[in-house]
C-alpha atoms as a PDB file:
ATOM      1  CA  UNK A   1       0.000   0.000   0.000  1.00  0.00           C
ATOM      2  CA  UNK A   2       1.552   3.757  -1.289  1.00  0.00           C
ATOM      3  CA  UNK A   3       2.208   6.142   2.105  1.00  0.00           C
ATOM      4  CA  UNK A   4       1.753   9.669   1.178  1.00  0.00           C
ATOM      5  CA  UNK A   5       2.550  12.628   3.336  1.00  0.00           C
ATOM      6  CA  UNK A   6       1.133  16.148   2.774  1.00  0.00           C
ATOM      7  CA  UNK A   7       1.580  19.258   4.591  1.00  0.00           C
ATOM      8  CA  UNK A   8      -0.258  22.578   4.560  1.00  0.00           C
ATOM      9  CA  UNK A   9       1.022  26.142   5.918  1.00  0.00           C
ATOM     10  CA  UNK A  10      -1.184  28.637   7.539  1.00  0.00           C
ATOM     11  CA  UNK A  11       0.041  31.621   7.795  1.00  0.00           C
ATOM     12  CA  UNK A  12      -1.445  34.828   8.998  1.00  0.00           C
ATOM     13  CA  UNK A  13      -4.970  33.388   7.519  1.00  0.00           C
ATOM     14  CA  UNK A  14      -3.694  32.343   4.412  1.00  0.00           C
ATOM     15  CA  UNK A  15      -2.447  28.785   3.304  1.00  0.00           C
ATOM     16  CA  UNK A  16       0.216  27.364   1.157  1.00  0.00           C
ATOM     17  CA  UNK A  17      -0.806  25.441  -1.933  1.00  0.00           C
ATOM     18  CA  UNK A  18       0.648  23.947  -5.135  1.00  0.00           C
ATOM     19  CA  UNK A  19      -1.477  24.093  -8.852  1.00  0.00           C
ATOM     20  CA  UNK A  20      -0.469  20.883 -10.333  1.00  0.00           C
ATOM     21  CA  UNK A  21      -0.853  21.659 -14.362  1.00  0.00           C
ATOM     22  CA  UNK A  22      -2.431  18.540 -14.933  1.00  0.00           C
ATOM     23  CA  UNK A  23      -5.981  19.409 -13.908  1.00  0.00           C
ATOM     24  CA  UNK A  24      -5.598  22.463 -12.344  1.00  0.00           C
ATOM     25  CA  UNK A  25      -5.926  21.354  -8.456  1.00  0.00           C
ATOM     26  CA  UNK A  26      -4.919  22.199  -6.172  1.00  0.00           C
ATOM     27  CA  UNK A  27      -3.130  20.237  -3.020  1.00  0.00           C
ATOM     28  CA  UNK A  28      -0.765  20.559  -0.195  1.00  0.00           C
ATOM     29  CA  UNK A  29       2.539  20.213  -0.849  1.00  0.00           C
ATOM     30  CA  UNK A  30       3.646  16.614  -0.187  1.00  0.00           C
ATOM     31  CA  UNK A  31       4.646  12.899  -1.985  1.00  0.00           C
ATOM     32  CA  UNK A  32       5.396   9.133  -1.485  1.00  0.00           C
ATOM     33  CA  UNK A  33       6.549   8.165   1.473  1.00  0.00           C
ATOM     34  CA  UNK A  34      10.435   6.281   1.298  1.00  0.00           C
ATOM     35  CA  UNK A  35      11.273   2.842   2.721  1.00  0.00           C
ATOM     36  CA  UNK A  36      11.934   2.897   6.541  1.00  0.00           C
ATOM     37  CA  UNK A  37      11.048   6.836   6.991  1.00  0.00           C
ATOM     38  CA  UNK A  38       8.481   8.307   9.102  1.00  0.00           C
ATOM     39  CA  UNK A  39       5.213   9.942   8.342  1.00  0.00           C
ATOM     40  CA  UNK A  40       6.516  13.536  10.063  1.00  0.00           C
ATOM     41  CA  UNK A  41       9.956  12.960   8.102  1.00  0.00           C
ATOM     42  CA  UNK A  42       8.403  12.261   5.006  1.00  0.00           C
ATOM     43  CA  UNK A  43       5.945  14.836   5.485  1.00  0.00           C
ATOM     44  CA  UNK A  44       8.783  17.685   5.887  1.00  0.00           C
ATOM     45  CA  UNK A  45      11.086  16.068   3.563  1.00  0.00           C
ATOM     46  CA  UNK A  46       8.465  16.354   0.548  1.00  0.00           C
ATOM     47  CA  UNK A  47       7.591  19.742   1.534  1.00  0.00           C
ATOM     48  CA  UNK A  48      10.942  20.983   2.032  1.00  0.00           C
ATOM     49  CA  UNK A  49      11.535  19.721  -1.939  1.00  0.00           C
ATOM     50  CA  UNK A  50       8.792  21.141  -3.371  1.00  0.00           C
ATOM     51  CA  UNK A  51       8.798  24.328  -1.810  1.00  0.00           C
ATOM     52  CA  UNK A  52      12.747  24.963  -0.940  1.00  0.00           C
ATOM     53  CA  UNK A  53      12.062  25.733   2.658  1.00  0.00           C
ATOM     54  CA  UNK A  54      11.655  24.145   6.168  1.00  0.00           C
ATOM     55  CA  UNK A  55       7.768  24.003   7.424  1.00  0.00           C
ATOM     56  CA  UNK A  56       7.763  25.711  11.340  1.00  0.00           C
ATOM     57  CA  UNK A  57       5.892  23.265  14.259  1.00  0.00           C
ATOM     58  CA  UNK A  58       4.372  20.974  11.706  1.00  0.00           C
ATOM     59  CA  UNK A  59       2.323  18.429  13.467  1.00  0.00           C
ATOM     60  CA  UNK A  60      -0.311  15.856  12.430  1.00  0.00           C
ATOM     61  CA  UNK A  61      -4.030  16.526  11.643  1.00  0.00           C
ATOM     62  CA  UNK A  62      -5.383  13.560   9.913  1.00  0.00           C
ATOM     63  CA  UNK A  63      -5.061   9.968   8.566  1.00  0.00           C
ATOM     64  CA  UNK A  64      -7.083   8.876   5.715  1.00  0.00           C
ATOM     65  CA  UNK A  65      -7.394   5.827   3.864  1.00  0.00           C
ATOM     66  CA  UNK A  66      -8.104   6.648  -0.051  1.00  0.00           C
ATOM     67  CA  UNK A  67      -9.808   3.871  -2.115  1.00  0.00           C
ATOM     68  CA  UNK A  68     -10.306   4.329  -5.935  1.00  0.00           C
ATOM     69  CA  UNK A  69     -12.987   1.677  -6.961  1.00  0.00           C
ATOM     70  CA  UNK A  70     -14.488   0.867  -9.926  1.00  0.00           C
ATOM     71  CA  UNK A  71     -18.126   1.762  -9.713  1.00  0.00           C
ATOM     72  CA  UNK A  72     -20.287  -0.429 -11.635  1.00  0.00           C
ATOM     73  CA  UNK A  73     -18.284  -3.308  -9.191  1.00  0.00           C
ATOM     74  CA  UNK A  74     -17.442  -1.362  -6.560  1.00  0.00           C
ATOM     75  CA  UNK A  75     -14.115  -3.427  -6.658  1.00  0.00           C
ATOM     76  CA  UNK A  76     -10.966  -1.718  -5.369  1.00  0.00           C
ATOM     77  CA  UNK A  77      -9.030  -1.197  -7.938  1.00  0.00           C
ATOM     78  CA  UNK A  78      -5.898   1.346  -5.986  1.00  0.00           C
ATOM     79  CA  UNK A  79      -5.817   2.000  -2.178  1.00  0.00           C
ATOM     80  CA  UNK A  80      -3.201   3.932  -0.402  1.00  0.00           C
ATOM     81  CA  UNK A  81      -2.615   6.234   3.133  1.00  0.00           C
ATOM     82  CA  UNK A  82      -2.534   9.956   3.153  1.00  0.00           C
ATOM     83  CA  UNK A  83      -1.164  11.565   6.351  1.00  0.00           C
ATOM     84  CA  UNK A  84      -1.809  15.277   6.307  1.00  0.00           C
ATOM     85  CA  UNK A  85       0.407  17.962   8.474  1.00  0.00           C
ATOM     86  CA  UNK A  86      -0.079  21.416   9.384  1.00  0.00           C
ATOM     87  CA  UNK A  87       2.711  23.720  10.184  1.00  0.00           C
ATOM     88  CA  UNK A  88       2.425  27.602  11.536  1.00  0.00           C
ATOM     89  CA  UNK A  89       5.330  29.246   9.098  1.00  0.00           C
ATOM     90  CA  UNK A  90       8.329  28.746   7.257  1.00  0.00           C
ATOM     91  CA  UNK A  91      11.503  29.716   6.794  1.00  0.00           C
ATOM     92  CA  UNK A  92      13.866  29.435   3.733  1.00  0.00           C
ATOM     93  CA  UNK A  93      13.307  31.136  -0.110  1.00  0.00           C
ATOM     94  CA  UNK A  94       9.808  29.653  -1.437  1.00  0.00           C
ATOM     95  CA  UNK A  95       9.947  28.766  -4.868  1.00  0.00           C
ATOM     96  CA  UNK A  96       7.537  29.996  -7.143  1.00  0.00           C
ATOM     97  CA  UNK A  97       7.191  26.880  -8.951  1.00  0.00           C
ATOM     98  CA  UNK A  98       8.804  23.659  -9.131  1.00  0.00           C
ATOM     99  CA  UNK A  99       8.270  20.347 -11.180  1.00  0.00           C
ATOM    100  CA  UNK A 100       5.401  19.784  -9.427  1.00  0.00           C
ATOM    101  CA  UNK A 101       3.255  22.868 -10.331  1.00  0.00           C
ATOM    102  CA  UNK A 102       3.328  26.795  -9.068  1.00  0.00           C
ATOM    103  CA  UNK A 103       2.838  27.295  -5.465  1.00  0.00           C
ATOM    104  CA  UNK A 104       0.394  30.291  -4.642  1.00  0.00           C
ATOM    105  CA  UNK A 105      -0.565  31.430  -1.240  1.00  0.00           C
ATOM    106  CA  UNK A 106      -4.326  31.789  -0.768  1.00  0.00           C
ATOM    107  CA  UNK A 107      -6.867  32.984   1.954  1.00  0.00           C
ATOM    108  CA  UNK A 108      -8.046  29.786   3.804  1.00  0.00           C
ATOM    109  CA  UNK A 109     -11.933  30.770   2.335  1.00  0.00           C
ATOM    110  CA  UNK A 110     -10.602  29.524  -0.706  1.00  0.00           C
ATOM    111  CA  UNK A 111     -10.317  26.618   0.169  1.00  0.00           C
ATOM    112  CA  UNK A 112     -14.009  26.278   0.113  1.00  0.00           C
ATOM    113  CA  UNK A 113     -14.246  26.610  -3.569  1.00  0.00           C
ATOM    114  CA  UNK A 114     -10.800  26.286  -5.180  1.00  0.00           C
ATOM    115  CA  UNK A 115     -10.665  23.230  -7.554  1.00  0.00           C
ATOM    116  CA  UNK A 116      -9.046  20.441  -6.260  1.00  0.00           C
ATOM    117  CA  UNK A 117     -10.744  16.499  -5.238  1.00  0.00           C
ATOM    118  CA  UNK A 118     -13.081  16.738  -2.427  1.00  0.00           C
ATOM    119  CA  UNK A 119     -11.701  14.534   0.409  1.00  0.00           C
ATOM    120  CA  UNK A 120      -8.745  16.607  -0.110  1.00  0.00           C
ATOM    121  CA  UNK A 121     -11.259  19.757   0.359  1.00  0.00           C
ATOM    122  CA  UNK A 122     -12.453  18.346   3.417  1.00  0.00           C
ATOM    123  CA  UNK A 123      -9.052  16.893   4.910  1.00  0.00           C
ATOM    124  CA  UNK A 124      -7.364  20.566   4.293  1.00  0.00           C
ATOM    125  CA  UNK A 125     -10.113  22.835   5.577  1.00  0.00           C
ATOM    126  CA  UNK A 126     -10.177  20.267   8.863  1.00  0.00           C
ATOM    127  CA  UNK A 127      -6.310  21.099   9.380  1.00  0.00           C
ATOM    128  CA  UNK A 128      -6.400  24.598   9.398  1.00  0.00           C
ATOM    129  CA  UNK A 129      -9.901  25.407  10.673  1.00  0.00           C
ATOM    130  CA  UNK A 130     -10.714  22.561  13.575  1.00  0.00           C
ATOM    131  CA  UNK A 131      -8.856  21.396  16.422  1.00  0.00           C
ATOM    132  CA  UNK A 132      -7.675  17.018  17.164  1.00  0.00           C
ATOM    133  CA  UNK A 133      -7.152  14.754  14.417  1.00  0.00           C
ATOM    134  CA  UNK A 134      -9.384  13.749  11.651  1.00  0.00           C
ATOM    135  CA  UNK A 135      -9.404   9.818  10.448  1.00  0.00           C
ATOM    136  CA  UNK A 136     -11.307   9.097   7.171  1.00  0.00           C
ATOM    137  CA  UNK A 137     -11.921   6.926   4.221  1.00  0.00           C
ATOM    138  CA  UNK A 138     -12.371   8.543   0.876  1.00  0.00           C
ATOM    139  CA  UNK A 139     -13.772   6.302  -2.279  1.00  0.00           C
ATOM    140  CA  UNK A 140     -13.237   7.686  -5.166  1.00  0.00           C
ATOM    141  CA  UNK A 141     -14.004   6.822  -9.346  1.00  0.00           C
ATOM    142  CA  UNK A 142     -10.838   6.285 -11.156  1.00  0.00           C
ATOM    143  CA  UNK A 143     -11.298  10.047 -12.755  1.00  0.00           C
ATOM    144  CA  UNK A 144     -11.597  11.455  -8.936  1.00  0.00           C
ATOM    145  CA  UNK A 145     -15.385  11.727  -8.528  1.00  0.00           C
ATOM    146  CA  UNK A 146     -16.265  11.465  -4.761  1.00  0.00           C
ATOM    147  CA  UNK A 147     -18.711   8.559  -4.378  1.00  0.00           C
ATOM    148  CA  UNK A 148     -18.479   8.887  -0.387  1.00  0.00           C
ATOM    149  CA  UNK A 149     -16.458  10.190   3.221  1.00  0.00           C
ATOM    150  CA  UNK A 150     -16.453   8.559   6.127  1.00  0.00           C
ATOM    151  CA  UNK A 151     -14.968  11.178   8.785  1.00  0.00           C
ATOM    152  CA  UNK A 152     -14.410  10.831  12.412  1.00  0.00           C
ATOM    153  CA  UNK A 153     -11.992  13.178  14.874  1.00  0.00           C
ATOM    154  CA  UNK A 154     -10.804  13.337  18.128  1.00  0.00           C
ATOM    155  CA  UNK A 155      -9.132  15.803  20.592  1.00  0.00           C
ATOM    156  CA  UNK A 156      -6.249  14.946  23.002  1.00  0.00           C
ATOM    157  CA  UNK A 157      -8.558  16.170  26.011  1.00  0.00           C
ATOM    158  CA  UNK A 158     -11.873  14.095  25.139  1.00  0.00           C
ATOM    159  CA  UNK A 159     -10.576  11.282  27.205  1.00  0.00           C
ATOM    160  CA  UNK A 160      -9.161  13.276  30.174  1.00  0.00           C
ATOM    161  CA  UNK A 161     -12.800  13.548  32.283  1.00  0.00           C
END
């Protein structure tokens, strides 16, 4: 199963994204996971390449579990983890583009109506608007359509009563 690490910056009420060319979406800044390394190194690794500079108090907001399934069976056909981070600033020069896409800062609003797949609409907005951890499933068509979310969250103090 294919580990992927993400990680979002807001910063003064904006957020850091990157326009991939292909379609036009929009997504944090992140990529595949390598053998043996941790979610938070992979997570700051991949962000570091893509934007040439070093996230600020990144920490985890949400673990998802992405299925693509072929509708008429509603057989799997790709599955893989997404572990999304949110850090508070950066420091370093920000590219204005690498061979990813462009990276843009935007207001977080935007991320209401900005194109980009919907889990990942849901996933980002949780990050930077909500406190605890989300955990999800997203099941999506093999051109991105959302068929259906399963969400849940938690915060640290819901079990200290």
């Amino acid at each position: 199963m294919q580990r992927i690490a993400n990680l979002i910056v807001l910063r003064d009420g904006q957020v850091l994204l990157l326009k991939k060319p292909r379609r036009g979406w929009y997504v944090a800044p992140g990529g595949k996971m390598e053998p043996g390394e941790s979610i938070y190194q992979a997570a700051i690794r991949e962000f570091s390449e893509e934007t040439n500079t070093v996230p600020s108090n990144p920490h985890l907001k949400g673990i998802y579990t992405m299925v693509i399934v072929d509708p008429e069976t509603e057989t799997a056909i790709d599955e893989w983890m997404l572990y999304t981070f949110v850090a508070d600033g950066l420091t370093g020069d920000l590219l204005e583009e690498n061979r990813e896409g462009v990276l843009e800062w935007h207001p977080v609003e935007s991320l209401y109506h900005l194109p980009m797949a919907e889990g990942d609409r849901s996933n980002l907005l949780f990050a930077v608007t909500q406190s605890g951890l989300q955990y999800g499933t997203f099941v999506y068509t093999q051109d991105f359509e959302l068929l259906k979310e399963d969400l849940q969250s938690s915060n640290e103090g819901d079990h200290k009563k």
